[in-house]
N, C-alpha and C. Protein backbone atom coordinates (compact mmCIF):
# COMPACT_ATOMS: atom_id res chain seq x y z
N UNK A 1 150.09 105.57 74.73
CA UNK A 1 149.48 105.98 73.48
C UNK A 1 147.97 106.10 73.68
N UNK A 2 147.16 106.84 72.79
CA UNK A 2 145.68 107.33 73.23
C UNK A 2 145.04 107.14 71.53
N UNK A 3 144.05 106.64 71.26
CA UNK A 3 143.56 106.78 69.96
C UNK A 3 144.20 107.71 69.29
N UNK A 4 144.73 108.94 69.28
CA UNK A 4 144.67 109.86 68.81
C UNK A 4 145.70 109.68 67.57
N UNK A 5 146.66 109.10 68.53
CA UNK A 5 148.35 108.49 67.69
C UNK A 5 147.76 107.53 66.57
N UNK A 6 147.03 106.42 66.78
CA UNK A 6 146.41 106.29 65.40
C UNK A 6 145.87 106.85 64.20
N UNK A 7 145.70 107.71 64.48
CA UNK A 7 145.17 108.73 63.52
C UNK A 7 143.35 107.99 63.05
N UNK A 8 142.95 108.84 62.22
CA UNK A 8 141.26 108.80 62.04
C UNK A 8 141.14 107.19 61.28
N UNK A 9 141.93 106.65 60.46
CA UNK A 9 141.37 105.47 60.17
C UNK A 9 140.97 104.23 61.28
N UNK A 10 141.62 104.42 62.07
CA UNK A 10 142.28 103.82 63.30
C UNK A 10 140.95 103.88 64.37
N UNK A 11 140.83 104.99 64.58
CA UNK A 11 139.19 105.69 65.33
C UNK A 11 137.85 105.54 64.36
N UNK A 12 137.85 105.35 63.11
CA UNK A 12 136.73 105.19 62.44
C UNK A 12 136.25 103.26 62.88
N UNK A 13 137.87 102.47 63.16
CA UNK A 13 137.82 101.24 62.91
C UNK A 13 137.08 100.75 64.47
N UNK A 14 137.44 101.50 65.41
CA UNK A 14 136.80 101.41 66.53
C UNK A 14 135.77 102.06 67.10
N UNK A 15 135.05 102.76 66.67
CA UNK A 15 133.91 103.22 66.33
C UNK A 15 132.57 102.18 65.59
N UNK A 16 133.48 101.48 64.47
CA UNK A 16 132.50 100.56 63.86
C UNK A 16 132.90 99.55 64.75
N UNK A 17 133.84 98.45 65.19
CA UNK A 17 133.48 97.84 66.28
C UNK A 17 132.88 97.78 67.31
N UNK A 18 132.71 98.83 68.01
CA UNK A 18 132.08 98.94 69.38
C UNK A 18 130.44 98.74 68.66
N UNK A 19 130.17 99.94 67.70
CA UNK A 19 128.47 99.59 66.99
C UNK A 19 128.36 98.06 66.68
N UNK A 20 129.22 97.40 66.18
CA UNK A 20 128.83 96.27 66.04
C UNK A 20 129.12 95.12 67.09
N UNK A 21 129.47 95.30 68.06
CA UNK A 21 129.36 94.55 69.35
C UNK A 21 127.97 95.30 69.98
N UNK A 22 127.75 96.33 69.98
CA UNK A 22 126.34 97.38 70.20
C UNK A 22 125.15 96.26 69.64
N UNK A 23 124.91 96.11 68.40
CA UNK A 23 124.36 95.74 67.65
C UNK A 23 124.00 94.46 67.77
N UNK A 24 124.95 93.74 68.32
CA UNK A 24 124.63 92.08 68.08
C UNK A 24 124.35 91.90 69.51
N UNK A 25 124.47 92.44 70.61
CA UNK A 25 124.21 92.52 71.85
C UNK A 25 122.46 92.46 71.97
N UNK A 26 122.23 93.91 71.08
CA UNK A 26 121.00 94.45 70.60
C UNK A 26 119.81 93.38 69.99
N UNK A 27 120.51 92.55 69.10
CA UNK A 27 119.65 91.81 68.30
C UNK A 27 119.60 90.26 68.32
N UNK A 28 120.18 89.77 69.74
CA UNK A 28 120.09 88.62 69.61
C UNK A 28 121.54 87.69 70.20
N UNK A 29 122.35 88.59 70.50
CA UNK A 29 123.69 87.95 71.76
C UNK A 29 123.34 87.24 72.59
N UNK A 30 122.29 87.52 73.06
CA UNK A 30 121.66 86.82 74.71
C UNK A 30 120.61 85.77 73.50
N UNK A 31 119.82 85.27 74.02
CA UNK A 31 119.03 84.37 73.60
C UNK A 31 117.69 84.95 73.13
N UNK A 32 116.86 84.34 72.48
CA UNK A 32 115.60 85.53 72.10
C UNK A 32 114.50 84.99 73.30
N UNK A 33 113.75 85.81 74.13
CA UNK A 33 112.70 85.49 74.61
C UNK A 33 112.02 84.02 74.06
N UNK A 34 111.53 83.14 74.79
CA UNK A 34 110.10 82.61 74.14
C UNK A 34 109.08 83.08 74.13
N UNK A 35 108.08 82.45 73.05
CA UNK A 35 106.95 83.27 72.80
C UNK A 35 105.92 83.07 74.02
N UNK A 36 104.99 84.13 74.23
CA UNK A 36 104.24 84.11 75.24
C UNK A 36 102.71 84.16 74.24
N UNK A 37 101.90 83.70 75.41
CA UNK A 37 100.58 83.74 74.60
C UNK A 37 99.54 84.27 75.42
N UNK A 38 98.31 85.41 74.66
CA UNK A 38 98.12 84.75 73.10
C UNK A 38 99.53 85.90 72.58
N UNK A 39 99.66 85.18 71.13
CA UNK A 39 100.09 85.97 70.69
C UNK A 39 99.79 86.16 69.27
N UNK A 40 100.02 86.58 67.83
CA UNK A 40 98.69 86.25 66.77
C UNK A 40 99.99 85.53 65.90
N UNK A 41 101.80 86.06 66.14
CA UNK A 41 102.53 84.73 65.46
C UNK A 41 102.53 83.73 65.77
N UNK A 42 102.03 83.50 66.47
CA UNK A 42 101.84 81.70 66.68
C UNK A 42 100.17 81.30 67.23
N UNK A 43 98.89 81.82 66.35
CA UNK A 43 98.02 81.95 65.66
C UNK A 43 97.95 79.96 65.44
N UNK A 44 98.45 79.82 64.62
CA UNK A 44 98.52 78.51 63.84
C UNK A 44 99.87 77.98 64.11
N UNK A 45 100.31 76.47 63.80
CA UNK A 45 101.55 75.77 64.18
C UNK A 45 102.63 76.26 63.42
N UNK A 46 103.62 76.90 63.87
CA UNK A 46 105.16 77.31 63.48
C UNK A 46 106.17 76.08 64.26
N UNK A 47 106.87 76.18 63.37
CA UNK A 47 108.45 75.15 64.10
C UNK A 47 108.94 75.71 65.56
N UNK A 48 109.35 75.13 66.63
CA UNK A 48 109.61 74.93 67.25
C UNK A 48 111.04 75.81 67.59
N UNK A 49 110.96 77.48 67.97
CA UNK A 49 111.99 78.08 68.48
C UNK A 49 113.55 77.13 68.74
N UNK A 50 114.63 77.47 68.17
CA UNK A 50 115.65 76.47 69.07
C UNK A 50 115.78 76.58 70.92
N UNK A 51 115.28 78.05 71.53
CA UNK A 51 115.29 77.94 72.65
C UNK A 51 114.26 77.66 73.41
N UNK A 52 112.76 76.96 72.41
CA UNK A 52 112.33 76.03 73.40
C UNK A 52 112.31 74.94 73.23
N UNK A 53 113.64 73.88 71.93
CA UNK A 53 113.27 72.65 72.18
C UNK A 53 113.63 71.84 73.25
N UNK A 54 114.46 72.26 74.08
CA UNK A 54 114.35 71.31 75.03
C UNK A 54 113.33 70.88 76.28
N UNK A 55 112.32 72.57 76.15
CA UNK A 55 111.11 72.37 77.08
C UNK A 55 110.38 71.09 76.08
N UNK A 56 110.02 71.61 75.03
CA UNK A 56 109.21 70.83 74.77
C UNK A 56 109.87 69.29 74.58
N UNK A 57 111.06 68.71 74.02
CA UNK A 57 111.57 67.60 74.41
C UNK A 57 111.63 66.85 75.92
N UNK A 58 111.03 67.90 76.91
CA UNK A 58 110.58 66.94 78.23
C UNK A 58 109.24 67.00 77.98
N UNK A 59 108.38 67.97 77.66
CA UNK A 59 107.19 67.87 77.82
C UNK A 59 106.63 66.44 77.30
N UNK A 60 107.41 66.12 76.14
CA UNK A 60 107.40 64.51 74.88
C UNK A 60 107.86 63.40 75.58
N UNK A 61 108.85 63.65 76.48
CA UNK A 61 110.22 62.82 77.31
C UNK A 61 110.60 62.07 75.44
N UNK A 62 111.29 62.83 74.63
CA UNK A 62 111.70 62.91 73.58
C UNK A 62 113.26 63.35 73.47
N UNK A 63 114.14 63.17 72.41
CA UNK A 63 115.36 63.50 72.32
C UNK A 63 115.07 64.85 71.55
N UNK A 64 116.30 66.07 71.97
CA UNK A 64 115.74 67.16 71.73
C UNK A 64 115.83 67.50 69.78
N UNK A 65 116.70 66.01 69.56
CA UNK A 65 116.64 65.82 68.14
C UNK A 65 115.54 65.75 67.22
N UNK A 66 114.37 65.05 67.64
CA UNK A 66 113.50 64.50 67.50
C UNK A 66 112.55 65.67 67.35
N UNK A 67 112.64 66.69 67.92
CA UNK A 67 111.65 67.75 68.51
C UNK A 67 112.61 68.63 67.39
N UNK A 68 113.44 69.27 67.22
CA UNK A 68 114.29 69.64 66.57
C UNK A 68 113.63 69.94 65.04
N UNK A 69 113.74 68.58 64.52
CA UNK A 69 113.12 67.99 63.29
C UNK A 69 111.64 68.55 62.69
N UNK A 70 110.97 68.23 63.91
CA UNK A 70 109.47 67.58 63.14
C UNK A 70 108.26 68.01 64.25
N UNK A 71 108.47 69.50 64.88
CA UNK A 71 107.58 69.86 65.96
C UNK A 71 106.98 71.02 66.06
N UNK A 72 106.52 71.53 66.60
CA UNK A 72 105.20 73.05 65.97
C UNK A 72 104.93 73.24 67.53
N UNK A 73 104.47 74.57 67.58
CA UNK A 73 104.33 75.02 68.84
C UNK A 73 103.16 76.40 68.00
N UNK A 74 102.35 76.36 68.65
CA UNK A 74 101.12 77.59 68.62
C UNK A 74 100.38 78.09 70.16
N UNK A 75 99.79 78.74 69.89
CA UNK A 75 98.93 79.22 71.49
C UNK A 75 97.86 79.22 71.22
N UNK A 76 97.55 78.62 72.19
CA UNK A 76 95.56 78.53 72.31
C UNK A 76 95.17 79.21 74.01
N UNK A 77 94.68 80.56 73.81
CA UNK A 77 94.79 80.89 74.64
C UNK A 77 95.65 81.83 75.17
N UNK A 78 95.66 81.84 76.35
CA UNK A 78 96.96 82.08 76.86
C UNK A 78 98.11 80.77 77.52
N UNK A 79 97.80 79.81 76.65
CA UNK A 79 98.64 78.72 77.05
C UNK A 79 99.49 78.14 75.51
N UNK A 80 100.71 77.98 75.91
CA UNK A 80 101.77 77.61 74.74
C UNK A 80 101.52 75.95 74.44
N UNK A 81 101.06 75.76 73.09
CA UNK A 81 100.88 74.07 73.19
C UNK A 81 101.96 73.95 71.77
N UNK A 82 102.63 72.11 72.14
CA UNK A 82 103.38 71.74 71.31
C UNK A 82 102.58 70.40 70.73
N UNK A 83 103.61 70.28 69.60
CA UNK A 83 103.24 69.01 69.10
C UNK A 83 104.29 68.49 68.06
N UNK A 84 104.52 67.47 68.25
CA UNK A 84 105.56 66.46 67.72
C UNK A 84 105.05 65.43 66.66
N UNK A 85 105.39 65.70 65.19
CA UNK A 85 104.54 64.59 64.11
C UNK A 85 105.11 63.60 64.63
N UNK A 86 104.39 62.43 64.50
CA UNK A 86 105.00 60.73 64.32
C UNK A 86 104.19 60.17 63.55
N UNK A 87 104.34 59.20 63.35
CA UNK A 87 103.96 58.17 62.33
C UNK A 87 102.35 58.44 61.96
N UNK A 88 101.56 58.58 62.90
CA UNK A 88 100.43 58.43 62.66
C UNK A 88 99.77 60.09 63.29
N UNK A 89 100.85 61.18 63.72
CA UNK A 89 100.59 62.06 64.35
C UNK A 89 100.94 63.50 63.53
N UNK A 90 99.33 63.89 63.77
CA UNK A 90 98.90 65.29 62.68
C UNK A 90 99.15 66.56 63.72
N UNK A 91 99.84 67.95 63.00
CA UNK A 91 100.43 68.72 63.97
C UNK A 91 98.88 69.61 63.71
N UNK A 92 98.55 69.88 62.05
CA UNK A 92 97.37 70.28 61.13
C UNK A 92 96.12 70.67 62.03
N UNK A 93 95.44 71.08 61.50
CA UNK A 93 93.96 71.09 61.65
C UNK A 93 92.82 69.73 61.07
N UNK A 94 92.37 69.17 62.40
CA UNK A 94 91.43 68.61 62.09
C UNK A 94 90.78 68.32 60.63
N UNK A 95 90.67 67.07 59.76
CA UNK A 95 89.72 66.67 58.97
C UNK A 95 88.27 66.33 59.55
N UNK A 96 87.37 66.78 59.44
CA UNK A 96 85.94 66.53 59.78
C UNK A 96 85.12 65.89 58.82
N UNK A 97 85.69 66.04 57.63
CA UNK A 97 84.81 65.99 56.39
C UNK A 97 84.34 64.49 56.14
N UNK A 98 83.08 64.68 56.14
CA UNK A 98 82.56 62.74 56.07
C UNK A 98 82.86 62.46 54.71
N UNK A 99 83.59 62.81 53.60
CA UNK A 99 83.45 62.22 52.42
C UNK A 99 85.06 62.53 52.07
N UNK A 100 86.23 61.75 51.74
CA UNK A 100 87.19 61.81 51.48
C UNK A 100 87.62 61.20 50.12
N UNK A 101 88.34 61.54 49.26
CA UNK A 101 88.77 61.63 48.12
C UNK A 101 89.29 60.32 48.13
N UNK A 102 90.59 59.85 49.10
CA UNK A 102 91.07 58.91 49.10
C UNK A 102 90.51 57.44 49.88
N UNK A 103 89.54 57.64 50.75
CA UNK A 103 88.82 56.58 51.41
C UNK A 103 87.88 56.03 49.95
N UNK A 104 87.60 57.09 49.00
CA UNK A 104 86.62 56.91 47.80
C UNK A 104 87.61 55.85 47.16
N UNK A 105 88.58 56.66 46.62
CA UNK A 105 89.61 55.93 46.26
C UNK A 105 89.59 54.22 46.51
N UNK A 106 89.76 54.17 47.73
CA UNK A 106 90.49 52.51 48.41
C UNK A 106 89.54 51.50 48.07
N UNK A 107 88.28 51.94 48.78
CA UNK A 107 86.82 51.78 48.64
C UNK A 107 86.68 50.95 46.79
N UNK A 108 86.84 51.77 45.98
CA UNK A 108 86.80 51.13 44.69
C UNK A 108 87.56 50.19 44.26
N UNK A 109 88.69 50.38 45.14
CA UNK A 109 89.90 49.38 44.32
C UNK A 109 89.97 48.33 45.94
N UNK A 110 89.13 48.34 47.04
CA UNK A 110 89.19 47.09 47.81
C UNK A 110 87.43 47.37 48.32
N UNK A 111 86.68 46.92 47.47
CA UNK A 111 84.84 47.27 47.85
C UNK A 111 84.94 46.09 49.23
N UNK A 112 84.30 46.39 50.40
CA UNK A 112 84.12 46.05 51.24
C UNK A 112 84.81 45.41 52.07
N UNK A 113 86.11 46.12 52.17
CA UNK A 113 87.18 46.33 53.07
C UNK A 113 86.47 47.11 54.32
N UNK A 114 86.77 46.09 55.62
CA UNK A 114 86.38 46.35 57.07
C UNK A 114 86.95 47.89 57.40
N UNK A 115 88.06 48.03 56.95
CA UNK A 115 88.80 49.11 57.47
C UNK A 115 89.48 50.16 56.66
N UNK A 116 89.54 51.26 56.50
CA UNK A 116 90.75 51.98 55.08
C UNK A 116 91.76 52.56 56.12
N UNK A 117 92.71 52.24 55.61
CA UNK A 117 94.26 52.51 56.49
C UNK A 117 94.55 54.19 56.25
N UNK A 118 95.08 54.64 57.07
CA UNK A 118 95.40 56.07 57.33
C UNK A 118 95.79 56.47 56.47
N UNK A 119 96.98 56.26 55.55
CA UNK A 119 97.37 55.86 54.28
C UNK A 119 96.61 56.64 52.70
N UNK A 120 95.09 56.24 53.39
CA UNK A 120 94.46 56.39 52.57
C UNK A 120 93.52 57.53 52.81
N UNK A 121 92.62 57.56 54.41
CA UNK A 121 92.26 58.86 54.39
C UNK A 121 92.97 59.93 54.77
N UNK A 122 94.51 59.93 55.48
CA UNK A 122 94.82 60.69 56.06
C UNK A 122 95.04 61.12 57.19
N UNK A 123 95.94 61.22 57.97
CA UNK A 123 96.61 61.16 59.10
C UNK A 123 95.13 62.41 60.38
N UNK A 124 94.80 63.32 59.34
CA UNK A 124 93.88 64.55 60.32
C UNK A 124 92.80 63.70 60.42
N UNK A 125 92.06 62.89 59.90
CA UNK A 125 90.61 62.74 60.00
C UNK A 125 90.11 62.36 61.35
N UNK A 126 88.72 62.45 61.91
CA UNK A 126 88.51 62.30 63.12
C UNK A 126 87.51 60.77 63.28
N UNK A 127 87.56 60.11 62.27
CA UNK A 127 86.61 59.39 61.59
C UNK A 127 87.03 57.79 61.72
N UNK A 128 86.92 56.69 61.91
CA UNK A 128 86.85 55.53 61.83
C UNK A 128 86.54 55.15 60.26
N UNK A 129 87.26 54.76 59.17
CA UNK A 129 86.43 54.30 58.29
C UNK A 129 86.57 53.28 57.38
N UNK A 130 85.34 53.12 56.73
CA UNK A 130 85.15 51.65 56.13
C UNK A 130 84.23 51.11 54.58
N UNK A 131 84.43 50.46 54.16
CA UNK A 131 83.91 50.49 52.71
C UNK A 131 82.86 49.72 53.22
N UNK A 132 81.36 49.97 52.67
CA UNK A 132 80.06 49.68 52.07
C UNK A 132 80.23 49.28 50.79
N UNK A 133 80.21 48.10 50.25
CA UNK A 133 80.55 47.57 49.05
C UNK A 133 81.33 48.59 48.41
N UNK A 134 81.62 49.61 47.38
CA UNK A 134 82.34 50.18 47.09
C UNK A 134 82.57 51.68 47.48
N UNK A 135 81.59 51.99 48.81
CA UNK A 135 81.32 53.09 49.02
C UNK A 135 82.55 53.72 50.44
N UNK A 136 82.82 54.67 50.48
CA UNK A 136 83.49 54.78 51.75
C UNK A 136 82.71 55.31 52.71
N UNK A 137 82.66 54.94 54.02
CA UNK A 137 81.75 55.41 55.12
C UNK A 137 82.53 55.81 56.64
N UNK A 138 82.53 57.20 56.90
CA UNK A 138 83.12 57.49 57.61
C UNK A 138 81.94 57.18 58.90
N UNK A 139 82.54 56.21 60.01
CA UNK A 139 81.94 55.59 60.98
C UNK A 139 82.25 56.35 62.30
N UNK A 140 82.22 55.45 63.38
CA UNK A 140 82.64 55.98 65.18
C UNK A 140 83.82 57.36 64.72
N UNK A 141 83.21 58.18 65.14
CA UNK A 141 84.08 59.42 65.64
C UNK A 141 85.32 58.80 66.46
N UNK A 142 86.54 59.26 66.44
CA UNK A 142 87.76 58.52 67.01
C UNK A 142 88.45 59.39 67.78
N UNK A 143 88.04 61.02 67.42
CA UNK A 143 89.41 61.51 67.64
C UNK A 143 88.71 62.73 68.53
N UNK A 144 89.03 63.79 69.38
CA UNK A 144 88.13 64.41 69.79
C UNK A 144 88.81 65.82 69.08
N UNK A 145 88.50 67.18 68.72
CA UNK A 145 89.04 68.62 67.88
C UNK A 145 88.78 69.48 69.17
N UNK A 146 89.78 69.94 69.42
CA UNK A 146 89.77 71.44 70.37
C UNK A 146 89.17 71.96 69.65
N UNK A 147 88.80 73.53 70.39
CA UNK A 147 87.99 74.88 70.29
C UNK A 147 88.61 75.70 68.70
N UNK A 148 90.37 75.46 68.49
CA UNK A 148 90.78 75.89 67.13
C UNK A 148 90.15 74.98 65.94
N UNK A 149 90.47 73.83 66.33
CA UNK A 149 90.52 72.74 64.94
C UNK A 149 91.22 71.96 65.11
N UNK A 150 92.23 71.32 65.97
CA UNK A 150 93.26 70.97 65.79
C UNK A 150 93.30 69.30 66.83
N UNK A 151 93.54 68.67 66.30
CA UNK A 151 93.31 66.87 66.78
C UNK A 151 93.66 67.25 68.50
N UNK A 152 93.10 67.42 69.47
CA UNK A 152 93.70 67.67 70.53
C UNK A 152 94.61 66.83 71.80
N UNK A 153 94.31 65.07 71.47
CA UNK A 153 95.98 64.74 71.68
C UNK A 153 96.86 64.55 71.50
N UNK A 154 96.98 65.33 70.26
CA UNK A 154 98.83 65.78 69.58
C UNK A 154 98.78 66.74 70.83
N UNK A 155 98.46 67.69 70.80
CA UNK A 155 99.14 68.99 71.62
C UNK A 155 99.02 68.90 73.27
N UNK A 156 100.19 69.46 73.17
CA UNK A 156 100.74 69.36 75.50
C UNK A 156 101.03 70.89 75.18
N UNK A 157 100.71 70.73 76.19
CA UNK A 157 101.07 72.65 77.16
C UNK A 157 103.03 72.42 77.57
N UNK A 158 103.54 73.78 77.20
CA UNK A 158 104.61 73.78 77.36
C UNK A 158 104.77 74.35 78.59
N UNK A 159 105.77 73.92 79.41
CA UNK A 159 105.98 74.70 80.49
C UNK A 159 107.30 75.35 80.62
């Protein structure tokens, strides 16, 4: 037997199969490239492709769960950098700003507290800081900002 004995519904039905095995071949069957850099979509931190979390889950020596979740990947350069939030870890752009809303905050309601907890200014700041009787005072610089903005030991180069 040859298509033909089917008659045209039969040939219309395999026609749209083959396009749509065509199609998905086309758009994403195989795996998608990773991104290369520079590139201007990944400009600023985006989530973490599924086909590169497992680079970047060694780059962390992390479970690729973990990376999965809660991780950003941008380019600086022509180099791919990742970064993995944790507890105390900003994927963001740098806080610089010596005067914070919430260090003001703590500051009033604990005046001359040695220390204000992250809590309070915020996981980005680059700042050490501390209440002056009720004042907040952003002290020792702590943290060092790459050339973008961005806290620079959150981010590793992906390989």
């Amino acid at each position: 037997m040859n298509i033909c004995e089917y008659g045209p519904a039969l040939s219309a039905h395999m026609v749209g199969l083959a396009l749509a095995v065509v199609f998905m071949a086309w758009t994403g069957g195989a795996s998608a490239a990773p991104p290369t850099c520079p590139d201007s979509a990944y400009e600023h931190p985006v989530a973490v492709p599924a086909e590169l979390v497992p680079r970047v889950a060694k780059a962390f020596e992390l479970d690729d769960a973990v990376v999965r979740d809660a991780s950003y990947i941008r380019c600086d350069g022509d180099r791919l950098l990742a970064c993995v939030v944790g507890a105390n870890l900003n994927c963001f752009m740098a806080d610089t700003r010596r005067s914070l809303p919430g260090a003001t905050a703590w500051c009033r309601d604990h005046p001359g507290c040695g220390t204000i907890p992250m809590y309070a200014t915020g996981h980005g700041t680059v700042y050490a800081w501390s209440c002056k009787g009720d004042r907040a005072i952003a002290g020792k610089r702590v943290a060092v900002v790459d050339a973008r903005g961005y806290l620079a030991d959150n981010w590793k180069p992906v390989r």
